[in-house]
C-alpha atoms as a PDB file:
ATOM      1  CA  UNK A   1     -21.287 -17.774 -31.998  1.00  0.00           C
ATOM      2  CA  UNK A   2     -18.687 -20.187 -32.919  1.00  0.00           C
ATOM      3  CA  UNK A   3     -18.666 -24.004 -31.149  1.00  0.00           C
ATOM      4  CA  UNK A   4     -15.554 -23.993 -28.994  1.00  0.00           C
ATOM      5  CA  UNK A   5     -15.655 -27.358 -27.577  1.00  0.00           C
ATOM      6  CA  UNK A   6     -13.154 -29.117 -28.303  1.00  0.00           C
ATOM      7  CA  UNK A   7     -13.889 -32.440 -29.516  1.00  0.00           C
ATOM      8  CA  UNK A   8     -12.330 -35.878 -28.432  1.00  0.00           C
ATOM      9  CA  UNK A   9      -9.300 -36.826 -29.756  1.00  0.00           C
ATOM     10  CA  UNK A  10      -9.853 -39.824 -32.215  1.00  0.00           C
ATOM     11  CA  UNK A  11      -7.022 -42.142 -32.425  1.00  0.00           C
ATOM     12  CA  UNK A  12      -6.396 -43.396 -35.772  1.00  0.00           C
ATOM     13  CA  UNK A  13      -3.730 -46.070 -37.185  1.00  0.00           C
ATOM     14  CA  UNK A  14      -0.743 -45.393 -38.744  1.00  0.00           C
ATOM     15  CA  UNK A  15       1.937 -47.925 -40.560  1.00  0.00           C
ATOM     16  CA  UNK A  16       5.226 -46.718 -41.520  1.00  0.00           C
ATOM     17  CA  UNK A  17       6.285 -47.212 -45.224  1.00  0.00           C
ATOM     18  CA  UNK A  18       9.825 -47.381 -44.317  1.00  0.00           C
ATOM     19  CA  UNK A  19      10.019 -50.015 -41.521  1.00  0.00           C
ATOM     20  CA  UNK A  20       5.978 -51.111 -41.655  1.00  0.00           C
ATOM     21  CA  UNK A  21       6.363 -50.107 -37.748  1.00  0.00           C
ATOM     22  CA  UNK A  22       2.281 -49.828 -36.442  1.00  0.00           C
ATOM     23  CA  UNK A  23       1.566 -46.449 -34.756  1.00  0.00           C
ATOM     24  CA  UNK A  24      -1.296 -45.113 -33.296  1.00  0.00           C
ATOM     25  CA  UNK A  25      -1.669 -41.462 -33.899  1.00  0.00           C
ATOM     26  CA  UNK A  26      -4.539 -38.557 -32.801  1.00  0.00           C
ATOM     27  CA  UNK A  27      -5.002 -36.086 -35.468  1.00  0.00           C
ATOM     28  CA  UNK A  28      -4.459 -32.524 -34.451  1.00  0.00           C
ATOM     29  CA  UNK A  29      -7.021 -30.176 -33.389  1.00  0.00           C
ATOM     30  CA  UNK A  30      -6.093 -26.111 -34.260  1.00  0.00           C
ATOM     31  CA  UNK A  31      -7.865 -23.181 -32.883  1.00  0.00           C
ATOM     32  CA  UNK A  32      -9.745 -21.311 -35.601  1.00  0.00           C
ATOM     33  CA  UNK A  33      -9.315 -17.047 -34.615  1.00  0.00           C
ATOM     34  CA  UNK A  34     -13.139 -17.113 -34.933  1.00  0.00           C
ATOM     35  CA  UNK A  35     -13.394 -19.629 -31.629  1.00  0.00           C
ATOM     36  CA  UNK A  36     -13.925 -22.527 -33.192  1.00  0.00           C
ATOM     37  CA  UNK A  37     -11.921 -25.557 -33.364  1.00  0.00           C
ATOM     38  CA  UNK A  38     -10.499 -26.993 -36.774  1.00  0.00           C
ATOM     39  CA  UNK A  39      -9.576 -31.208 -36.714  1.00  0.00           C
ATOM     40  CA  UNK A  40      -7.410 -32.258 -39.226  1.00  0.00           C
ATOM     41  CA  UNK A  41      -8.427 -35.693 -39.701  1.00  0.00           C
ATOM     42  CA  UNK A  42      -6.250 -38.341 -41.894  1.00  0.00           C
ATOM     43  CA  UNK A  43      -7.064 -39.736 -45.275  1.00  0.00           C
ATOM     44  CA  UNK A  44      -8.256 -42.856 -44.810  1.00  0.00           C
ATOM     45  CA  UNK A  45      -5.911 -45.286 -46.853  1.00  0.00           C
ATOM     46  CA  UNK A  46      -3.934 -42.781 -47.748  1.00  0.00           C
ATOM     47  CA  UNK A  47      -0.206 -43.819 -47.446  1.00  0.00           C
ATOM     48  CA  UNK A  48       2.593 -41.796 -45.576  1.00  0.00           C
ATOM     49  CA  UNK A  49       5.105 -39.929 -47.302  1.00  0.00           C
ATOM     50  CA  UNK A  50       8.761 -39.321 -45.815  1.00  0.00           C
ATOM     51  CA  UNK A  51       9.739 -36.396 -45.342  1.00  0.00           C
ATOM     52  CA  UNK A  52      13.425 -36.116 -46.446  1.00  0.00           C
ATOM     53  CA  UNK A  53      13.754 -32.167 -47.250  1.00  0.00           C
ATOM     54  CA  UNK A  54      12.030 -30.076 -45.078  1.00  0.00           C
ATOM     55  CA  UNK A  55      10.340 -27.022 -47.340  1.00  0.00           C
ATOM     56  CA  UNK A  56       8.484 -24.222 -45.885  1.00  0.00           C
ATOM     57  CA  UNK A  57       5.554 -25.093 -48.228  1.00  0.00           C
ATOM     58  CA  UNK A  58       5.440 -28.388 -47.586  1.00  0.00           C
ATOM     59  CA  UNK A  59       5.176 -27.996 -43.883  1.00  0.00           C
ATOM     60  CA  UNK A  60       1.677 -26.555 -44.057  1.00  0.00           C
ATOM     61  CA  UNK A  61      -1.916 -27.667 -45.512  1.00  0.00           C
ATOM     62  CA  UNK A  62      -4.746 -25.245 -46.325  1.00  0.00           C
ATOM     63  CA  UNK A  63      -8.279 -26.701 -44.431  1.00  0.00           C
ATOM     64  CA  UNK A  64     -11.233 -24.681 -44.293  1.00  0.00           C
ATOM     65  CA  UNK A  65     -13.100 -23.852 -40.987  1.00  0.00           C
ATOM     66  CA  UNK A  66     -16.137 -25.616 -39.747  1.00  0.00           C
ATOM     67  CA  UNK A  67     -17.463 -22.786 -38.225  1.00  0.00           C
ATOM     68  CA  UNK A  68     -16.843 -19.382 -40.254  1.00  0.00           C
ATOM     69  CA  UNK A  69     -15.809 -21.107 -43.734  1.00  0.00           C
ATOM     70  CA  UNK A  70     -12.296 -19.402 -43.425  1.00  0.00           C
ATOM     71  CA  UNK A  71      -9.372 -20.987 -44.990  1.00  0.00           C
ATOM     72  CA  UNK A  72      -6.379 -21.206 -42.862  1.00  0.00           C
ATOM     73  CA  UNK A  73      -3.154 -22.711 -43.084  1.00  0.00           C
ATOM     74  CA  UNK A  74      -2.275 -25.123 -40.248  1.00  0.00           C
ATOM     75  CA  UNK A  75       1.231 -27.432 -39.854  1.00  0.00           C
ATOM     76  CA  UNK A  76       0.873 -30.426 -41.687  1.00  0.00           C
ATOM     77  CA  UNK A  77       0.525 -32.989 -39.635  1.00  0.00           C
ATOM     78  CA  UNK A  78       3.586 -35.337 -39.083  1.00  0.00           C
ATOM     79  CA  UNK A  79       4.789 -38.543 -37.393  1.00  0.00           C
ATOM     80  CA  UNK A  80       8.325 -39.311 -36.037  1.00  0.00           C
ATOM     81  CA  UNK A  81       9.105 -43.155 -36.135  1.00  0.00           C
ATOM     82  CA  UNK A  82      11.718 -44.593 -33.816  1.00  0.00           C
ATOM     83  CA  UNK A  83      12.988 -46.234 -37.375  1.00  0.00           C
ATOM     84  CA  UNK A  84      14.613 -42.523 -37.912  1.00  0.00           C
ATOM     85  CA  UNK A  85      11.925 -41.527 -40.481  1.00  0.00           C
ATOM     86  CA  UNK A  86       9.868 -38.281 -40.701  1.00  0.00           C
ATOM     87  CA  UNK A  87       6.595 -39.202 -41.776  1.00  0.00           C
ATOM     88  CA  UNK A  88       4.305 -36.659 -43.259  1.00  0.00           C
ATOM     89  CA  UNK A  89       0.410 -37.733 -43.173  1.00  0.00           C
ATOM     90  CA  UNK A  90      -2.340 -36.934 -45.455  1.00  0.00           C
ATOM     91  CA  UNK A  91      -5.057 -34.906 -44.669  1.00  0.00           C
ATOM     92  CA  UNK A  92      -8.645 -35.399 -45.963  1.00  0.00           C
ATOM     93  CA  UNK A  93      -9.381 -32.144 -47.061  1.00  0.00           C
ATOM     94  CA  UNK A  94     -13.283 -33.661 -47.393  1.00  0.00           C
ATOM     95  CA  UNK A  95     -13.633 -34.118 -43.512  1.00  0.00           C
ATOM     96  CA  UNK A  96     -10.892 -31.301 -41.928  1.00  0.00           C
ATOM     97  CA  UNK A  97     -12.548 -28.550 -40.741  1.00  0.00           C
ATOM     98  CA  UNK A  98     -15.572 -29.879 -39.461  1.00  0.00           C
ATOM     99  CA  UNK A  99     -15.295 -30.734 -36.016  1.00  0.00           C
ATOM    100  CA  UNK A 100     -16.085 -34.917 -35.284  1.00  0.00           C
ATOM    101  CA  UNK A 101     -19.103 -36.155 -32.655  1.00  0.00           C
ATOM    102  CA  UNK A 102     -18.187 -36.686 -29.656  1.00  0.00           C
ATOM    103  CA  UNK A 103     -18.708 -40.236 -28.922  1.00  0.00           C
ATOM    104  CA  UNK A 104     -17.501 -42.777 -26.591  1.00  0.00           C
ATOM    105  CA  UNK A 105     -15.230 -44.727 -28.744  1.00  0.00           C
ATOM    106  CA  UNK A 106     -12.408 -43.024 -29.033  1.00  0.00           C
ATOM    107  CA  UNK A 107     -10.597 -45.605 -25.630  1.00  0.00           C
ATOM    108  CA  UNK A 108     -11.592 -48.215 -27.502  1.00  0.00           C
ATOM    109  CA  UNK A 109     -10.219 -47.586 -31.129  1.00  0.00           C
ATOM    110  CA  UNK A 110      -7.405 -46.597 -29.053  1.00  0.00           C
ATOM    111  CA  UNK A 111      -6.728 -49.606 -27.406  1.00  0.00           C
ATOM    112  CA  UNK A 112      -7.434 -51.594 -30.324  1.00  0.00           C
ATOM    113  CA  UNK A 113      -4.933 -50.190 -32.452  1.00  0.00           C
ATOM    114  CA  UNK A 114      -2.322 -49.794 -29.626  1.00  0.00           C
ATOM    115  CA  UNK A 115      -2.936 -53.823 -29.312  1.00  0.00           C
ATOM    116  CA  UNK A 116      -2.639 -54.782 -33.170  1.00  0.00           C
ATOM    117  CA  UNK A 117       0.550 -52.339 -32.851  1.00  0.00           C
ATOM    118  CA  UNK A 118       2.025 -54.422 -29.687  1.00  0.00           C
ATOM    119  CA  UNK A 119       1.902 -51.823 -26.962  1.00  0.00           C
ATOM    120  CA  UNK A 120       1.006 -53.325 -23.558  1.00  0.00           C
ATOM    121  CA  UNK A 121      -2.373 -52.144 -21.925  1.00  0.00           C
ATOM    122  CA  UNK A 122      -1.139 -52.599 -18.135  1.00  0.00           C
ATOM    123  CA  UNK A 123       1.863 -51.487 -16.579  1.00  0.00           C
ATOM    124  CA  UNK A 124       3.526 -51.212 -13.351  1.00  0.00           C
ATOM    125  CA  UNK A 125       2.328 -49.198 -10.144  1.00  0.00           C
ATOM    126  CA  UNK A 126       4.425 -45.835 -10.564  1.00  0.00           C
ATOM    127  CA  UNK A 127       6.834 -45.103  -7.848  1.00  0.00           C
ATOM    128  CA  UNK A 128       7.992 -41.536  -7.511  1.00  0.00           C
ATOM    129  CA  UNK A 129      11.438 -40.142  -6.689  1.00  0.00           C
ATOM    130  CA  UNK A 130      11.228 -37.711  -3.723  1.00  0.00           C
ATOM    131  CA  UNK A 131      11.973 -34.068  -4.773  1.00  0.00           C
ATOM    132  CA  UNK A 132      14.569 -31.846  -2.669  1.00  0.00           C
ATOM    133  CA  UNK A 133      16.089 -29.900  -5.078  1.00  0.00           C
ATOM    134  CA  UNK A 134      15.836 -28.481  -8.519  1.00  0.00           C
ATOM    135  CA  UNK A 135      17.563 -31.241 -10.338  1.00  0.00           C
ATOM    136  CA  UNK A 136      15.359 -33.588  -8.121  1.00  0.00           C
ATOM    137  CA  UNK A 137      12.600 -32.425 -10.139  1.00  0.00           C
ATOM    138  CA  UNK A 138      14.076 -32.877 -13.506  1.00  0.00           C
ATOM    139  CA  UNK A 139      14.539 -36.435 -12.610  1.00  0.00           C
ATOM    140  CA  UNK A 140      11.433 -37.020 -11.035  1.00  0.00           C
ATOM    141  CA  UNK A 141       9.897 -36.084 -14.492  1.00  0.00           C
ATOM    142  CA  UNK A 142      12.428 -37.917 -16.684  1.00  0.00           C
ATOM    143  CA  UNK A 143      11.416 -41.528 -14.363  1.00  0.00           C
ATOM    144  CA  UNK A 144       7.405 -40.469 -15.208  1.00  0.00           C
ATOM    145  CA  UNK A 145       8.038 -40.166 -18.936  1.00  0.00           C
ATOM    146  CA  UNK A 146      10.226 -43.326 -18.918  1.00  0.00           C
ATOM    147  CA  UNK A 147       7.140 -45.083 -17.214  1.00  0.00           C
ATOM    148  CA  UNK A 148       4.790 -43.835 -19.522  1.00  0.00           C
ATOM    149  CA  UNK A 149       6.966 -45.537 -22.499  1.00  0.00           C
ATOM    150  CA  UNK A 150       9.184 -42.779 -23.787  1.00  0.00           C
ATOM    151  CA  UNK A 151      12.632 -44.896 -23.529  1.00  0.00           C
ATOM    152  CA  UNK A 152      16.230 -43.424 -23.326  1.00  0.00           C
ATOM    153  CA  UNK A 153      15.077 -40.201 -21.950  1.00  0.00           C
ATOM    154  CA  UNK A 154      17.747 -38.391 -20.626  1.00  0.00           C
ATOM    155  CA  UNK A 155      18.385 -35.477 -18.882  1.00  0.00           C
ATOM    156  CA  UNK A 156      20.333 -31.942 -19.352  1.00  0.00           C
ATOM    157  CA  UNK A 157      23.371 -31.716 -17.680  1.00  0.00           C
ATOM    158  CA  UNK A 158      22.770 -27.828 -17.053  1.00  0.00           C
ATOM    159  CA  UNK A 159      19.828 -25.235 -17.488  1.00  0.00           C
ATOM    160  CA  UNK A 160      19.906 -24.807 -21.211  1.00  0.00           C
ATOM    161  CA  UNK A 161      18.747 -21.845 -22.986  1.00  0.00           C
ATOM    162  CA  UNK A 162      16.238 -23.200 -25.101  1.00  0.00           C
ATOM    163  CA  UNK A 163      14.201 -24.532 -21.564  1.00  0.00           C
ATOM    164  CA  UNK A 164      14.369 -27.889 -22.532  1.00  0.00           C
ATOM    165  CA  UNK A 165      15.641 -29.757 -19.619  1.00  0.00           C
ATOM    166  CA  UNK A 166      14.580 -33.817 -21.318  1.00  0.00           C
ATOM    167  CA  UNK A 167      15.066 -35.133 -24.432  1.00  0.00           C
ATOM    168  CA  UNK A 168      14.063 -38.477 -25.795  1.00  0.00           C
ATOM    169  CA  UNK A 169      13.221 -40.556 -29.193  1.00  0.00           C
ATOM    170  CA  UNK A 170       9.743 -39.145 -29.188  1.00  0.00           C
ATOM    171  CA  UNK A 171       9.327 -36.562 -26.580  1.00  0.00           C
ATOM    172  CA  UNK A 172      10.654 -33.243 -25.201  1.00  0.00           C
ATOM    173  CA  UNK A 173       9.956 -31.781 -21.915  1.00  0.00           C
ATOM    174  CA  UNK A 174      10.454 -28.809 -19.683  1.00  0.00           C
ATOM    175  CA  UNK A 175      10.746 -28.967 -15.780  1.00  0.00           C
ATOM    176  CA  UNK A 176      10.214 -26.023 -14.083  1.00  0.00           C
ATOM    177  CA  UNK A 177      11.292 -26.210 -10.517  1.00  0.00           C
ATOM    178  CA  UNK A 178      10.603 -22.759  -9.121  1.00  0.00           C
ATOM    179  CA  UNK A 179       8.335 -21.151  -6.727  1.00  0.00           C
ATOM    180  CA  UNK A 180       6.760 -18.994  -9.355  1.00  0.00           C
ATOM    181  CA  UNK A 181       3.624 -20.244 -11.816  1.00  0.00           C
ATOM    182  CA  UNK A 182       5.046 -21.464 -15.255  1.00  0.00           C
ATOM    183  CA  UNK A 183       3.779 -18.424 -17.538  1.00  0.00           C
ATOM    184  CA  UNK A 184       2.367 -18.977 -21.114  1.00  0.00           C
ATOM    185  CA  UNK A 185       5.392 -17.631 -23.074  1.00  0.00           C
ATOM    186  CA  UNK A 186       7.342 -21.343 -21.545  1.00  0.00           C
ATOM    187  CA  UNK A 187       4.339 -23.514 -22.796  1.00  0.00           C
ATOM    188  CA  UNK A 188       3.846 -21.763 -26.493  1.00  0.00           C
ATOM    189  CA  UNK A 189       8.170 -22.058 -26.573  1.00  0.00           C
ATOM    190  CA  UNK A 190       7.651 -25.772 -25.721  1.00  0.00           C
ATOM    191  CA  UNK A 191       4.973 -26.043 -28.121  1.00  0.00           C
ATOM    192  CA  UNK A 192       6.736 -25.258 -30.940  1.00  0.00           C
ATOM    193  CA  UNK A 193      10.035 -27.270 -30.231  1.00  0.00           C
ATOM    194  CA  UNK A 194       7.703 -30.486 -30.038  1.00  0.00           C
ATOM    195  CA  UNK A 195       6.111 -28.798 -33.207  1.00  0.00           C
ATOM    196  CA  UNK A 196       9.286 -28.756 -35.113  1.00  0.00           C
ATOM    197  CA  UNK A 197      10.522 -31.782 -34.087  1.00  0.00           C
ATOM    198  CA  UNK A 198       7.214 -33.271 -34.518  1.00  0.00           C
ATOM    199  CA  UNK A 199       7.023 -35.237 -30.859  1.00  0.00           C
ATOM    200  CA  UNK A 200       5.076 -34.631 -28.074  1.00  0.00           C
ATOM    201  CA  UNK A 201       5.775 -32.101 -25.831  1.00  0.00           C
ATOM    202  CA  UNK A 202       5.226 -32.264 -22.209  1.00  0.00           C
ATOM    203  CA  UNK A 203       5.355 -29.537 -19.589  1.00  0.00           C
ATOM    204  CA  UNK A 204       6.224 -29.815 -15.436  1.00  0.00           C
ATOM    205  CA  UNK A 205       6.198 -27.390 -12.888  1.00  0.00           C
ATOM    206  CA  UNK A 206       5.970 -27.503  -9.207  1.00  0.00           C
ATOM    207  CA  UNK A 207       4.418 -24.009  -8.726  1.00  0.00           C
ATOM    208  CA  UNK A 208       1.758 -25.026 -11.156  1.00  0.00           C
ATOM    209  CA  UNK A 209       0.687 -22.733 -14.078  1.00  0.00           C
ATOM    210  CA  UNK A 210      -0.821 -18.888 -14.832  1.00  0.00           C
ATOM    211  CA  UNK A 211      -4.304 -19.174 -15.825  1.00  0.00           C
ATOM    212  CA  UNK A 212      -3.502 -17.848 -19.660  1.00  0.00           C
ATOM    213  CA  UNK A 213      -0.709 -20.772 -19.468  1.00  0.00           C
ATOM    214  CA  UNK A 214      -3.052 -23.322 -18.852  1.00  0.00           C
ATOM    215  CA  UNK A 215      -5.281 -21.657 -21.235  1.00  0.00           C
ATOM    216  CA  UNK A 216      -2.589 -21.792 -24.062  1.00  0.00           C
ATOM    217  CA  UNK A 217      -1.168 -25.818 -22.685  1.00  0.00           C
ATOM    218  CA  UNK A 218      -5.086 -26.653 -23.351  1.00  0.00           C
ATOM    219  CA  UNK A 219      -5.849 -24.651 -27.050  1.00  0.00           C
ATOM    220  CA  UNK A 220      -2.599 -26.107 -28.290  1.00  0.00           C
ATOM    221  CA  UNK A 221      -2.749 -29.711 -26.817  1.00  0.00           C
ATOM    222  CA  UNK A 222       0.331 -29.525 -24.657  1.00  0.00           C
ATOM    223  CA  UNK A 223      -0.237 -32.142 -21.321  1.00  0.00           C
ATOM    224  CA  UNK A 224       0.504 -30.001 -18.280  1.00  0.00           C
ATOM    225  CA  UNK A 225       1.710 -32.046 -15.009  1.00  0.00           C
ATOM    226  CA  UNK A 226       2.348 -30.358 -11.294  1.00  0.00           C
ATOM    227  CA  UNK A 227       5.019 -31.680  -9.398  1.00  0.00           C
ATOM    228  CA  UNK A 228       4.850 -32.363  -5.593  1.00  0.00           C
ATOM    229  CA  UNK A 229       7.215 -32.748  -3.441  1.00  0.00           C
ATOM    230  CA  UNK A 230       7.084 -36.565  -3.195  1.00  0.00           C
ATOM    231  CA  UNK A 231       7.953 -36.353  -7.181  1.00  0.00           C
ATOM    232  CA  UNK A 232       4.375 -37.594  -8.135  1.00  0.00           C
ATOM    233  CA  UNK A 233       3.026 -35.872 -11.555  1.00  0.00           C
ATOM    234  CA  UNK A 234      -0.758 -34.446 -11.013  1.00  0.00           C
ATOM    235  CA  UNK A 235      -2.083 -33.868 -14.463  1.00  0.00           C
ATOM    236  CA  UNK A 236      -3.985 -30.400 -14.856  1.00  0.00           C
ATOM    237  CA  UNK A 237      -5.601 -30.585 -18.515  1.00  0.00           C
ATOM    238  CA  UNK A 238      -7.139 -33.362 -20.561  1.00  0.00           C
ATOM    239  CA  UNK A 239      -4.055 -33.311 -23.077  1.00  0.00           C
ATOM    240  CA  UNK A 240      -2.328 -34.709 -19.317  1.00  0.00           C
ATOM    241  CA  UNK A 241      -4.717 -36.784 -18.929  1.00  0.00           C
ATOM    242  CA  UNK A 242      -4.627 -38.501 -22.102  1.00  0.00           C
ATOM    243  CA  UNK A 243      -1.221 -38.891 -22.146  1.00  0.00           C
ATOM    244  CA  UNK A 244      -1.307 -40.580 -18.595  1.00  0.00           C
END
C-alpha cells in the first residue's frame, strides 16, 4: 500500500530576478491517485523565470511518483511577487516524486529565511472584531489576514458569484457566514482561484466544514479557519496552522 502521510512542508528561499525581492516559499505537495503523496521540490540554484504569456503547456511539469512510478502532470509551481511579476520556479525533476523525511527543521529554515528576507518573527496580540451579522464575518476575516501580513486586503462590496468575498496582493479568501457546513465543492472552487492566480487561498466558515471538505482543504493544502462569534479564527487543518 501506498505511504499517504503527508510530509512536512520544507520552506525553501526564493529571490526574484526582477526586483531581487527575498521570498520564502514551501514547495507543493500533490496527491498521487494511487494514495501517495508527490513533493515537487525546487532546483536548487536554479533561477526563476517570469512568466509573461501564460501557455497551457507551460503551466504544467511531468514528475514521476514515489510510490507507484506513475508519471503525472502537476501545475508548475509558481510565485507571485508584490513587484507585479509572475514567477515560474524550477522543479528538480531528480528529487520530485519522492516524498522528503520528516524532520524537525523545517521552523527553523523557515525562520531563517523569513529573517535574511526581513519579515518580523513577533507580532502583535490579535484582537478580534465581534461577529453579528454576515458582513461581520467577512470583516472579521479580512482584520485576521491583515494581521497575519497580507496588506491592502479588502473586502467585496456584495456576495459575488465566484464566492470570493477578499481579495489582496497575495491572497484570496472565502467567508462563509451561514448555519450550514462549508461543503467540498466551495474549498476545491477556492482552490483553484488561488491556483490560477498563484496565491494562497484561505477558507472561513462559522458552521465549520463537511468531513469530505476538510478532507479535500487538507489533500490540496488549503488552511481552513472556523469563525466564532467573538470573530476569533480557530484553525482546523495543519495547512491553518501553518499559515497562523
Amino acid at each position: 500500500m501506498a505511504d499517504t502521510t503527508r510530509p512536512e512542508p520544507r520552506y525553501e528561499p526564493v529571490c526574484c530576478p526582477v526586483c531581487r525581492r527575498e521570498h520564502v516559499y514551501a514547495p507543493p505537495v500533490y496527491p498521487c491517485p494511487c494514495g501517495a503523496p508527490v513533493p515537487l521540490p525546487l532546483l536548487r540554484g536554479g533561477v526563476p523565470v517570469r512568466v509573461r504569456h501564460r501557455t497551457w503547456d507551460g503551466s504544467w511539469v511531468t514528475v514521476r511518483c514515489g510510490g507507484c512510478g506513475q508519471e503525472g502532470h502537476w501545475p508548475q509551481p509558481e510565485l507571485g511577487c508584490p513587484c507585479g511579476a509572475l514567477l515560474a520556479l524550477p522543479v528538480d525533476r531528480r528529487a520530485a516524486g519522492t516524498p522528503p523525511a520528516a524532520s524537525g527543521t523545517a521552523p527553523g529554515l523557515f525562520a531563517g529565511a523569513a529573517e535574511s528576507a526581513g519579515v518580523r518573527a513577533e507580532r502583535p496580540a490579535f484582537t478580534p472584531v465581534t461577529i453579528r451579522t454576515g458582513r461581520d464575518a467577512v470583516l472579521a476575516a479580512a482584520h485576521f489576514l491583515r494581521w497575519l501580513g497580507f496588506h491592502e486586503v479588502r473586502a467585496a462590496q456584495t456576495s459575488p458569484a465566484s464566492g470570493i468575498d477578499l481579495r489582496g496582493p497575495g491572497v484570496v479568501a472565502r467567508v462563509d457566514p451561514s448555519t450550514s457546513p462549508m461543503e467540498a465543492a466551495a474549498v476545491e472552487t477556492l482552490w483553484l482561484t488561488g491556483l490560477h492566480a498563484s496565491v494562497t487561498a484561505v477558507c472561513f466558515a462559522l458552521a465549520g466544514y463537511a468531513p469530505e471538505a476538510r478532507t479535500r482543504g487538507e489533500v490540496l493544502g488549503v488552511p481552513l479557519f472556523v469563525l466564532d462569534l467573538t470573530g476569533t479564527p480557530q484553525p482546523v487543518n495543519d495547512a491553518a496552522e501553518r499559515l497562523t
